[in-house]
Protein backbone atom coordinates (compact mmCIF):
# COMPACT_ATOMS: atom_id res chain seq x y z
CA UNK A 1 0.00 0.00 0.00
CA UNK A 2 1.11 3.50 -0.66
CA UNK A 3 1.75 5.39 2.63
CA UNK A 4 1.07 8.80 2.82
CA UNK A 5 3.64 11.57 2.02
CA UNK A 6 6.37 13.18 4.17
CA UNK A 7 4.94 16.24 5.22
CA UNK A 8 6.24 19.15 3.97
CA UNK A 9 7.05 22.45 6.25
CA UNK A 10 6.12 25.44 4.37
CA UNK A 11 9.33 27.42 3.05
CA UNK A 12 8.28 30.21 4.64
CA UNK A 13 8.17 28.89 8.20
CA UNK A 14 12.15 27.67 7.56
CA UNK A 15 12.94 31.10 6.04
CA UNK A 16 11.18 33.33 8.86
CA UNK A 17 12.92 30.78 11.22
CA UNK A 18 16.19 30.39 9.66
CA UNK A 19 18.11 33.15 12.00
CA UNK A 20 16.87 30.67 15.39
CA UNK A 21 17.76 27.38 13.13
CA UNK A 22 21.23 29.06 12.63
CA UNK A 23 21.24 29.56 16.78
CA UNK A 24 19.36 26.58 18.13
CA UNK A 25 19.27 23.96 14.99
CA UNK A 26 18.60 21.08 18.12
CA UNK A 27 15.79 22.85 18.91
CA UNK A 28 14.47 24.35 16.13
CA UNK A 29 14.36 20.60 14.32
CA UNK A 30 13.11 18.76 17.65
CA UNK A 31 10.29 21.19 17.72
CA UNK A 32 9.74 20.67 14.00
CA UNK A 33 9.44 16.96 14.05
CA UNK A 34 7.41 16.97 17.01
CA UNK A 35 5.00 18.62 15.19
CA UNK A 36 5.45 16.84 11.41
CA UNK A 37 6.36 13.90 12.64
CA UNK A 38 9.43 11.58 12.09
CA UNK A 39 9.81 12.35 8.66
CA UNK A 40 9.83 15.60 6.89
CA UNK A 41 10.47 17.55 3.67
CA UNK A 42 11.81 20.85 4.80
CA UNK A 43 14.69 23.73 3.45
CA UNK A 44 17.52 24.08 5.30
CA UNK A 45 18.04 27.43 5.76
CA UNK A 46 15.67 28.56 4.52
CA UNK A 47 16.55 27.69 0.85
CA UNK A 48 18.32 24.17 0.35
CA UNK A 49 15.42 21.31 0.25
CA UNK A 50 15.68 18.48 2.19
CA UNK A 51 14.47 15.88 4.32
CA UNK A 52 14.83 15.06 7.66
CA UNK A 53 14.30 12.26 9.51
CA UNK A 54 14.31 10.43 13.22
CA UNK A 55 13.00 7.27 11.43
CA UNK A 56 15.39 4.21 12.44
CA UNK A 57 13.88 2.25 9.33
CA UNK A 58 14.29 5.21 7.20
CA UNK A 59 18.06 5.68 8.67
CA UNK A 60 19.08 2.26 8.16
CA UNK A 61 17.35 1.28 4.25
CA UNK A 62 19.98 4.57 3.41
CA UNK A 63 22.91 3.67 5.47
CA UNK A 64 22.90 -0.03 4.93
CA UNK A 65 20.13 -1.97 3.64
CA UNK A 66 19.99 0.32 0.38
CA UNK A 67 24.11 1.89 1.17
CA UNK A 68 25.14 1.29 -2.36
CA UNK A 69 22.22 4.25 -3.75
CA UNK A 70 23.41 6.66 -1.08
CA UNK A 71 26.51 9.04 -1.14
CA UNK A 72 27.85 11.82 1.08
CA UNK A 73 26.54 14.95 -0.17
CA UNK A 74 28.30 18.19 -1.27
CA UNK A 75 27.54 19.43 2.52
CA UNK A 76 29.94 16.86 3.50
CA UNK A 77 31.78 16.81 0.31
CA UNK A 78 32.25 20.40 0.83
CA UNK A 79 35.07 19.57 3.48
CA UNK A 80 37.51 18.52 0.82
CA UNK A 81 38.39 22.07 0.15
CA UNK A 82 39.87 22.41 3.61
CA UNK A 83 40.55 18.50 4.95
CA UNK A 84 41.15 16.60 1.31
CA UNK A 85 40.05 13.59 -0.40
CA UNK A 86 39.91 10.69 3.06
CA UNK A 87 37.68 8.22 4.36
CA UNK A 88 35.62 11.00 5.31
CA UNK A 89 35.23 12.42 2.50
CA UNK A 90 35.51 10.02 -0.02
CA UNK A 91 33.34 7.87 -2.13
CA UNK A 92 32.52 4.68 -3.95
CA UNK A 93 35.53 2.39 -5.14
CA UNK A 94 38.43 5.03 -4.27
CA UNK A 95 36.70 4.87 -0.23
CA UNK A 96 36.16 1.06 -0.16
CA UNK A 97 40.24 0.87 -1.65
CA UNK A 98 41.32 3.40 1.17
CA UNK A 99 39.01 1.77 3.95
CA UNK A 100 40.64 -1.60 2.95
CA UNK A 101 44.42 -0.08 3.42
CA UNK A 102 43.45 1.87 6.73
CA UNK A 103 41.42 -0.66 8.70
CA UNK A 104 44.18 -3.18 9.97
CA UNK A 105 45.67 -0.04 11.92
CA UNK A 106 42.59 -0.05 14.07
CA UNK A 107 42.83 -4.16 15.05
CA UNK A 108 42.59 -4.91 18.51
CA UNK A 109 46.02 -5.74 18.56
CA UNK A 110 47.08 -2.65 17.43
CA UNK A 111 44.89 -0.98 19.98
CA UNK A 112 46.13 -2.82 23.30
CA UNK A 113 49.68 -1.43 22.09
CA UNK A 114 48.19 1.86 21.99
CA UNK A 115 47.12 1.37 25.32
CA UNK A 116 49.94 2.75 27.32
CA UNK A 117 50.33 5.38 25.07
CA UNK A 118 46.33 6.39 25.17
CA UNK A 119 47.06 6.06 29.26
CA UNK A 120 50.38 8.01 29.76
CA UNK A 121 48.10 10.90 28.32
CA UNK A 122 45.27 10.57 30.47
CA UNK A 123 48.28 10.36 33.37
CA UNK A 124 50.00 13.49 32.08
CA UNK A 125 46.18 15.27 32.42
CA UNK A 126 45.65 13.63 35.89
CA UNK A 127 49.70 15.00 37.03
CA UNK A 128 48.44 18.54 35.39
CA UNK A 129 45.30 18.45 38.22
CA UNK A 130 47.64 17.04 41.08
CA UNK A 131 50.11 20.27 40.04
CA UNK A 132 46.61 22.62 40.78
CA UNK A 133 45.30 20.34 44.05
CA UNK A 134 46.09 19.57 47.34
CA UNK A 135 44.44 15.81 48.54
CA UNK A 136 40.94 17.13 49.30
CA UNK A 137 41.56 20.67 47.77
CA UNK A 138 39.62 21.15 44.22
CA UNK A 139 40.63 23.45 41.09
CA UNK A 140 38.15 24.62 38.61
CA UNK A 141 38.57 23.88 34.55
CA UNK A 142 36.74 24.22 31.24
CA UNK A 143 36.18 20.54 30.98
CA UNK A 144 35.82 20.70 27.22
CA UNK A 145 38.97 22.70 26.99
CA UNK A 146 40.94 20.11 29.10
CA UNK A 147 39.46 17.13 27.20
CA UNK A 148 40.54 18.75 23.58
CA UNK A 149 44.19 18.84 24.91
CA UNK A 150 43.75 15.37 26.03
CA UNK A 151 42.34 14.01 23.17
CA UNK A 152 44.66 15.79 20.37
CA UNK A 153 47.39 15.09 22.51
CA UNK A 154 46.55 10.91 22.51
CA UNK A 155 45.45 10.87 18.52
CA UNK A 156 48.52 12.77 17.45
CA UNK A 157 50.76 10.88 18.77
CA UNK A 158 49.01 7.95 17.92
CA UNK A 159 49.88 9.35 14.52
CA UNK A 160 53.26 10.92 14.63
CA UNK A 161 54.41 9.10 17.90
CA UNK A 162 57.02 12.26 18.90
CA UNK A 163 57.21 13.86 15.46
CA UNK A 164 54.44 17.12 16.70
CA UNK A 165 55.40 19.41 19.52
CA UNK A 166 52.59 20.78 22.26
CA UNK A 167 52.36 23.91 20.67
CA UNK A 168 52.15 22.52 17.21
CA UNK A 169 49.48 20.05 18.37
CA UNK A 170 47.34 23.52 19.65
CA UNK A 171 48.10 25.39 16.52
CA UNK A 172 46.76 22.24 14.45
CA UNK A 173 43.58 22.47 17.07
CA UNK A 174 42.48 25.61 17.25
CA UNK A 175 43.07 25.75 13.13
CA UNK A 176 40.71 22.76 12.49
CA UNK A 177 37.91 24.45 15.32
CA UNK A 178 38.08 27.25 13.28
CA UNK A 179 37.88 25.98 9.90
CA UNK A 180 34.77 23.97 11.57
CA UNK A 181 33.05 26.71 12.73
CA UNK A 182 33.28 29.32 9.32
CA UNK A 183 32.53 25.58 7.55
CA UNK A 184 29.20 25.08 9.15
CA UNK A 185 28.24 28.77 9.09
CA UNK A 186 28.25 28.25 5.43
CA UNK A 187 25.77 25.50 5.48
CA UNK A 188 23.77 26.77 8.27
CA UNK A 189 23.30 30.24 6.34
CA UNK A 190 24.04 30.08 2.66
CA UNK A 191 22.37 33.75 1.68
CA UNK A 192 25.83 34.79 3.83
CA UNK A 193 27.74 33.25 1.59
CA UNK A 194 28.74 36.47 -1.06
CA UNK A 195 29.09 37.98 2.63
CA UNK A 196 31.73 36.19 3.31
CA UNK A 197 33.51 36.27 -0.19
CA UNK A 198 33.27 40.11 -0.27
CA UNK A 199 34.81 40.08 3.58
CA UNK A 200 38.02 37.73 2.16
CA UNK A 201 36.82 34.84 4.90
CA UNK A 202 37.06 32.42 2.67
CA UNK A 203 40.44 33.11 1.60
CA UNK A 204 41.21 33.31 4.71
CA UNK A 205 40.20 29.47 6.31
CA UNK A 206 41.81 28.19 2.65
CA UNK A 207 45.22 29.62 3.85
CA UNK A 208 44.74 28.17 7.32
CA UNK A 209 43.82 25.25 5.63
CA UNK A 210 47.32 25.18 3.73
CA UNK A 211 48.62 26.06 6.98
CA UNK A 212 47.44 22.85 8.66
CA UNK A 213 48.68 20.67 5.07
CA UNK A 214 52.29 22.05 5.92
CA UNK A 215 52.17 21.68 9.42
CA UNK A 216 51.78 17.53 9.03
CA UNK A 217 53.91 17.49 5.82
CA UNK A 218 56.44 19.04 7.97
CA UNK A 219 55.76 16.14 10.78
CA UNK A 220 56.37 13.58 7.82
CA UNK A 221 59.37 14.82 7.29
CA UNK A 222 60.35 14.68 10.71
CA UNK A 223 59.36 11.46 10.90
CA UNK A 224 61.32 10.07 7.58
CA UNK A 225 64.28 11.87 9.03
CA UNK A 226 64.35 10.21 12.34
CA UNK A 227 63.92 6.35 10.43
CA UNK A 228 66.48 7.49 7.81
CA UNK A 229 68.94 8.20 11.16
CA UNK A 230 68.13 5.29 12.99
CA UNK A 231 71.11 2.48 13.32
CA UNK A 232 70.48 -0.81 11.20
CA UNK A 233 68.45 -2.48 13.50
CA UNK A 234 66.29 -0.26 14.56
CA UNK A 235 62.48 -1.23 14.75
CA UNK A 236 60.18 1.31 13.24
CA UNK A 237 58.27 3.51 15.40
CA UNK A 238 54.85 1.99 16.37
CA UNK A 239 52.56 4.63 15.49
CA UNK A 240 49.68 4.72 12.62
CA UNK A 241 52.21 7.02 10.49
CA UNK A 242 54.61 4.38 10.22
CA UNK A 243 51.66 1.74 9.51
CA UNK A 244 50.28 4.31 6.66
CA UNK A 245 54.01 4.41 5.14
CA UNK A 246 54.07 0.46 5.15
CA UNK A 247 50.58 -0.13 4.02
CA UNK A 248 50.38 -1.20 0.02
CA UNK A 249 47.02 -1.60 -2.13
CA UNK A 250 45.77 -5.08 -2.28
CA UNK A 251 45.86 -4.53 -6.20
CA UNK A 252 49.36 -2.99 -7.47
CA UNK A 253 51.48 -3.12 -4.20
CA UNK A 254 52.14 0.25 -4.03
CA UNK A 255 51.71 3.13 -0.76
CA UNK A 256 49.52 5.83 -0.98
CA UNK A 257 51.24 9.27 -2.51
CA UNK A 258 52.00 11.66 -0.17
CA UNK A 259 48.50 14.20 -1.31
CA UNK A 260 46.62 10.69 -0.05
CA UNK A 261 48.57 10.48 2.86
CA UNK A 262 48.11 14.18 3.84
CA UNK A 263 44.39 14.00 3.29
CA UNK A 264 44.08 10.53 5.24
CA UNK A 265 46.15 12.32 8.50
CA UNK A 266 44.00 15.22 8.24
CA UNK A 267 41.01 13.30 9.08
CA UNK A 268 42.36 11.13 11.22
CA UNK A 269 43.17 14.48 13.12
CA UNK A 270 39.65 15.63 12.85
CA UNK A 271 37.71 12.69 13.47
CA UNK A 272 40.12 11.65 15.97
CA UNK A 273 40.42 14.23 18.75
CA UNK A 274 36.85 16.05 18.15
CA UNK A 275 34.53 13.30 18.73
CA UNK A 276 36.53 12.21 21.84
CA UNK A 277 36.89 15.00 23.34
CA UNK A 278 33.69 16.23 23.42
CA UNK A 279 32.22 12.97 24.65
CA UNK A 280 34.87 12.99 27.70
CA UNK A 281 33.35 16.41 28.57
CA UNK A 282 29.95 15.42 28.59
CA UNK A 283 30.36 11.85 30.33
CA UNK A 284 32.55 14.07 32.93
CA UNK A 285 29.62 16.79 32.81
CA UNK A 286 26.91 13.56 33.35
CA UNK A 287 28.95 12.23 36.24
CA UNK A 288 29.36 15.61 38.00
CA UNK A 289 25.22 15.73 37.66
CA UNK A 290 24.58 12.26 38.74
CA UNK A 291 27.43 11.77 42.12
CA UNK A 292 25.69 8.58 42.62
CA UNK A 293 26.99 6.84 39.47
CA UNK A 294 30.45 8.53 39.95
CA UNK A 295 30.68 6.41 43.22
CA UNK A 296 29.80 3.64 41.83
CA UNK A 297 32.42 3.87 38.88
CA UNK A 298 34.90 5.03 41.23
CA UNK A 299 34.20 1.70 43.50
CA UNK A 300 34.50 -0.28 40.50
CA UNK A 301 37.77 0.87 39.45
CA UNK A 302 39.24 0.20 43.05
CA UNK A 303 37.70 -3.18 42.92
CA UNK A 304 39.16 -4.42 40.15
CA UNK A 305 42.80 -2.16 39.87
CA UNK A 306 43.61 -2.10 43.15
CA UNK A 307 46.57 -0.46 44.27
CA UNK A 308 46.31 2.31 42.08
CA UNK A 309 47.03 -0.68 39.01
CA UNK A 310 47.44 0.92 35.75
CA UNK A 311 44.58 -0.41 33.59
CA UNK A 312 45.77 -2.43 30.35
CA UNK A 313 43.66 -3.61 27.23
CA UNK A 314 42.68 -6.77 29.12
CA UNK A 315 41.06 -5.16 32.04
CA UNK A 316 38.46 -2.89 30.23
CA UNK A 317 36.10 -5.87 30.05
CA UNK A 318 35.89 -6.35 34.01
CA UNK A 319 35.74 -2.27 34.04
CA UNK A 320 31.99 -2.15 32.51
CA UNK A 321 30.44 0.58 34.01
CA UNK A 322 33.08 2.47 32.64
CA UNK A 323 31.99 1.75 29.16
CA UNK A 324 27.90 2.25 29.81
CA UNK A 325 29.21 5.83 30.80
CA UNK A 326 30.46 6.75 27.41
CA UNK A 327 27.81 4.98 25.64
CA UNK A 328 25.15 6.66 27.57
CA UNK A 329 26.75 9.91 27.11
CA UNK A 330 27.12 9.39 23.37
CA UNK A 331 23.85 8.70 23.72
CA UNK A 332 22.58 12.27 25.44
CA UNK A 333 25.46 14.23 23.03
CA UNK A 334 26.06 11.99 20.21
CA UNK A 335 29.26 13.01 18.94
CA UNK A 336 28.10 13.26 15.11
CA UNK A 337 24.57 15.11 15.75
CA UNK A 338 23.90 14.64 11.93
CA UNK A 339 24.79 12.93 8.89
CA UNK A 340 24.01 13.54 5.11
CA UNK A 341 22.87 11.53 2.39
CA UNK A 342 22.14 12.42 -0.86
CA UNK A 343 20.00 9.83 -3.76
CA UNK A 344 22.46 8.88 -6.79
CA UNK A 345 19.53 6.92 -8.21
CA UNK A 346 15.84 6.90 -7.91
CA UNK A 347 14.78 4.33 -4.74
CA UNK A 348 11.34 3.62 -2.88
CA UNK A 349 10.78 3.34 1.08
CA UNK A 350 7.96 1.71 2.24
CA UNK A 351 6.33 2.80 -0.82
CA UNK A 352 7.60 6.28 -0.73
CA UNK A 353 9.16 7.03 -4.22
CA UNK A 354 12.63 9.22 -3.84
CA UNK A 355 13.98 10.47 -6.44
CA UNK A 356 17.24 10.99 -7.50
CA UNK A 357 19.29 14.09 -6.24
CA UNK A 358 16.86 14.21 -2.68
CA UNK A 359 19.21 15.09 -0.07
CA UNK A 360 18.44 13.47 3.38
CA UNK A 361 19.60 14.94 6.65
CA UNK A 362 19.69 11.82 9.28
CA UNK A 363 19.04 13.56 12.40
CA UNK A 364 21.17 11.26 15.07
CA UNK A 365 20.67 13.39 18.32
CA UNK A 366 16.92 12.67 17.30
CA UNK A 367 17.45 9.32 17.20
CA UNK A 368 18.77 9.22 20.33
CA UNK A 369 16.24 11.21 21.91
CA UNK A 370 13.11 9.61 20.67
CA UNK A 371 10.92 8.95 23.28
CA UNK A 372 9.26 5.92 21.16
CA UNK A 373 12.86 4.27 21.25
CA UNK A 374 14.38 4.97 24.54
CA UNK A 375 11.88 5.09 27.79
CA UNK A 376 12.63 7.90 29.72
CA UNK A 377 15.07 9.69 26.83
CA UNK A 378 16.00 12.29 28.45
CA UNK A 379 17.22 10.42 31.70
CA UNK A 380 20.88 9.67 32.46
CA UNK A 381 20.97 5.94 32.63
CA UNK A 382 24.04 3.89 32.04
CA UNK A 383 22.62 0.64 32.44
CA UNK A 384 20.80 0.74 29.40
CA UNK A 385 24.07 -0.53 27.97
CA UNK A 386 24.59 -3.40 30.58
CA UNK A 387 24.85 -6.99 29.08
CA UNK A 388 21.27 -8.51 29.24
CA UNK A 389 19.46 -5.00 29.08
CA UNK A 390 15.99 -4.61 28.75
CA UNK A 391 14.74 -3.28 26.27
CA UNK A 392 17.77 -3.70 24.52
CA UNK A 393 19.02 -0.88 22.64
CA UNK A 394 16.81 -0.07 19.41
CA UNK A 395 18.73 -1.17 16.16
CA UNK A 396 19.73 1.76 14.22
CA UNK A 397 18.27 4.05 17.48
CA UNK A 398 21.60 4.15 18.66
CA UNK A 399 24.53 5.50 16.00
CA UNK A 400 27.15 7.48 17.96
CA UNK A 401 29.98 6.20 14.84
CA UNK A 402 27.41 6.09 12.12
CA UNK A 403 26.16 2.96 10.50
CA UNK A 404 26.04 0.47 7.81
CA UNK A 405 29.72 0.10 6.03
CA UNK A 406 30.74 2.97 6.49
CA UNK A 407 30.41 2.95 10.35
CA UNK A 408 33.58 4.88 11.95
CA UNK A 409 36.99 2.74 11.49
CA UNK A 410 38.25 4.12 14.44
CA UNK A 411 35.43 3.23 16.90
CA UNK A 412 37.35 0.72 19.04
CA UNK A 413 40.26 3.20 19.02
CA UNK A 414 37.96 5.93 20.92
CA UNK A 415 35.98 3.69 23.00
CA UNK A 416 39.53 2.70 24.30
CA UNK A 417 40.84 6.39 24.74
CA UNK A 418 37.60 7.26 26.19
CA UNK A 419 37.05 4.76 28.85
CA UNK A 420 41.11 5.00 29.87
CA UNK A 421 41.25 8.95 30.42
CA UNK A 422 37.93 8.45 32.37
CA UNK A 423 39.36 5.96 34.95
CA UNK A 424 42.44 7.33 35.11
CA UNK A 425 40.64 10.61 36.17
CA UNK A 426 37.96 9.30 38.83
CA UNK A 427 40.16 7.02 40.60
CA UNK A 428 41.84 9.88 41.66
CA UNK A 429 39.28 12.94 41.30
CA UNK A 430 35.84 13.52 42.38
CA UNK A 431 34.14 15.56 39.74
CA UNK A 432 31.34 18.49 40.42
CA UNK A 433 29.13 20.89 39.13
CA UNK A 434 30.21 24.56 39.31
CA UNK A 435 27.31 26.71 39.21
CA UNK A 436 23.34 25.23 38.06
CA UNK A 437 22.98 26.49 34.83
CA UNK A 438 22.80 23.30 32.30
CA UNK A 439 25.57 24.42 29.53
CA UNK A 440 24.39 25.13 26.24
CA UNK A 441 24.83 23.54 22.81
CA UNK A 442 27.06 23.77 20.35
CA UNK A 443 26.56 21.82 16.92
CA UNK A 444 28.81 21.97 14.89
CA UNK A 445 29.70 19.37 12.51
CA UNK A 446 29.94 17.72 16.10
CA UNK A 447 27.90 18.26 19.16
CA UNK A 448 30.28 20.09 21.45
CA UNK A 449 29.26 22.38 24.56
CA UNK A 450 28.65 25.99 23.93
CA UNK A 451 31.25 27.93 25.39
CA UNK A 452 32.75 27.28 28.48
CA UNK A 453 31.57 24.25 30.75
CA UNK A 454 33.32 24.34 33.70
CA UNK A 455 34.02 21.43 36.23
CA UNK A 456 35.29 21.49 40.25
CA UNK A 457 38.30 18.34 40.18
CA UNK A 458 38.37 17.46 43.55
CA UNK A 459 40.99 15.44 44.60
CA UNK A 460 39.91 12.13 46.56
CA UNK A 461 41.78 10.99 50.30
């Protein structure tokens, strides 16, 4: 049968609206759908049609069942201009050939020998608190700025091992937040757009953008120097730089040209440090609310690493509650808010024709928020993620790394970094709320807080 179709919301409503979309896009499309339902034609912006959806059946006929119809569109394909062809950004045969070549660096046995790596950062942030504190004596931080520092700091030198400075890895960070933020503004309000060519902005994020190119190509170099140097003998530094270098295509044997290898480190730079570090804010933010849980994490971690035991690979399974806090905060903030999607070919849903060129927006934070999916949505509960759960968690209702095949390569790699900065900081600090204001949002191509969101670390007996 022919089902009924997608409601449309009048052009004028998203053009007299734009200006609070551009603000509050959360809001504006949560109080959208709640009126038009799950699924909904609408312009974004005010001018660019699309549709947007909460529907998990919807979400997953584009992003697996029917993947093959469905590209990245030009709102995401934008991003080569500043970040280059990668896995992000990429399509079709030339993304399945990279995917192929970058995957075994994300194995689990890569990852455990990460591990100490991934924890001697989270110890270096813990040793920066204990510099501030006294035992029982608090200091006050912007958690989100903290967590960025924490989380460049463990994916570049995942990357480059020692081949990027601390003042290199800020410069690199505060270019791509920047380059984020003029990116989005774009999207958000295109009739700005001869704005910003007339004011030079454009120029001026493409030579920030070279900036950031030279920046790592310089860091290659380093790195090529230092192997070059090494006596015979030597073993290779362990570091997903070094596995890029080695990795050859399945089909000719050869390594990726340095342009790929620039545009795959760029990503892995973006995707690597944003995502995590705004999920380690809000899982800190979400055990500051709820003191209850933190105790419970905090007796967990003594219970099974006792002694102040540094946690390896192996012990994150008997650590679970430390898990079910990220996943319930990804949950609440999902780190990618919203993904794109446009038609290559015409396709049908549930009888719903689509035609070719219709660009979907697949609104994640949605998702996660639906009260149909999750009871009690809006309620901080970790244990939805316990083995044995009920209800289990809704397939394609919960997509904090996307889904389908192109679901994030580096997953495991954050979940690790994630839950290992999170016990290394509560065995040792209480975390609380400064002040009762919930902090605002900020999304950007991620969901990050808006502004400051600051945090009292108060150091345990």
């Amino acid at each position: 049968m022919l089902q009924p179709a997608w409601p449309r919301v009048p052009r004028l409503i998203t053009l007299r609206n734009s200006m609070k979309s551009a603000r509050d896009p959360i809001g504006a499309l949560d109080q959208l759908l709640a009126h038009y339902g799950d699924t909904m034609h609408m312009y974004l912006g005010g001018v660019r049609p699309s549709v947007v959806s909460r529907d998990p059946a919807l979400v997953q006929h584009i992003l697996q069942k029917n993947h093959r119809r469905y590209h990245k569109s030009d709102l995401t394909h934008g991003l080569l201009r500043y970040l280059g062809r990668g896995l992000l950004t990429n399509e079709g045969a030339d993304w399945l050939r990279q995917r192929r070549l970058i995957q075994p660096g994300f194995h689990r046995q890569r990852l455990a020998g990460l591990t100490r790596l991934m924890r001697a950062a989270a110890d270096e942030w813990v040793a920066e608190l204990d510099a501030l504190t006294a035992v029982g004596s608090a200091a006050e931080l912007d958690a989100h700025a903290a967590m960025t520092r924490v989380a460049f700091r463990i994916v570049a030198r995942s990357v480059f091992g020692d081949s990027l400075g601390e003042s290199q890895l800020t410069q690199l960070s505060d270019w791509l937040t920047a380059i984020q933020a003029f990116y989005v503004n774009t999207i958000r309000q295109p009739y700005l757009r001869p704005w910003h060519w007339v004011r030079g902005n454009y120029g001026r994020h493409d030579r920030l953008a070279v900036q950031m190119r030279e920046l790592v190509q310089a860091a290659i170099g380093r790195h090529r120097a230092a192997l070059a140097a090494a006596p015979a003998g030597t073993p290779a530094p362990d570091d997903l730089l070094q596995m890029l270098l080695d990795a050859r295509y399945e089909d000719t044997g050869e390594a990726m040209t340095d342009t790929q290898l620039l545009d795959e480190l760029n990503i892995l730079l973006v995707a690597g440090h944003e995502t995590s570090a705004n999920a380690l804010t809000w899982a800190l933010y979400l055990l500051a609310l709820h003191p209850d849980t933190q105790d419970e994490l905090a007796a967990e971690i003594a219970r099974e690493l006792p002694g102040g035991q540094p946690p390896e690979f192996a012990d994150l399974p008997r650590l679970p509650l430390a898990l079910q806090v990220v996943q319930e905060a990804m949950r609440l903030y999902p780190p990618a808010w919203i993904i794109d999607r446009v038609a290559t070919e015409a396709d049908e849903f549930q009888g719903q024709p689509i035609a070719k060129g219709t660009l979907f927006s697949l609104y994640i934070y949605g998702l996660h928020h639906h009260p149909a999916l999750w009871p009690d949505a809006e309620v901080f509960r970790p244990g939805r993620f316990a083995a044995g759960a009920q209800p289990a968690p809704p397939a394609y209702g919960y997509l904090p790394f996307g889904g389908g095949p192109r679901l994030c390569v580096g997953q495991h790699f954050a979940l690790t970094e994630l839950q290992l900065v999170l016990i290394q900081t509560i065995r040792r600090y209480r975390v609380e709320l400064v002040g009762a204001a919930a902090p605002s949002l900020s999304p950007l191509i991620t969901l990050r807080p808006g502004g400051v969101l600051p945090l009292r670390f108060r150091r345990r007996e």
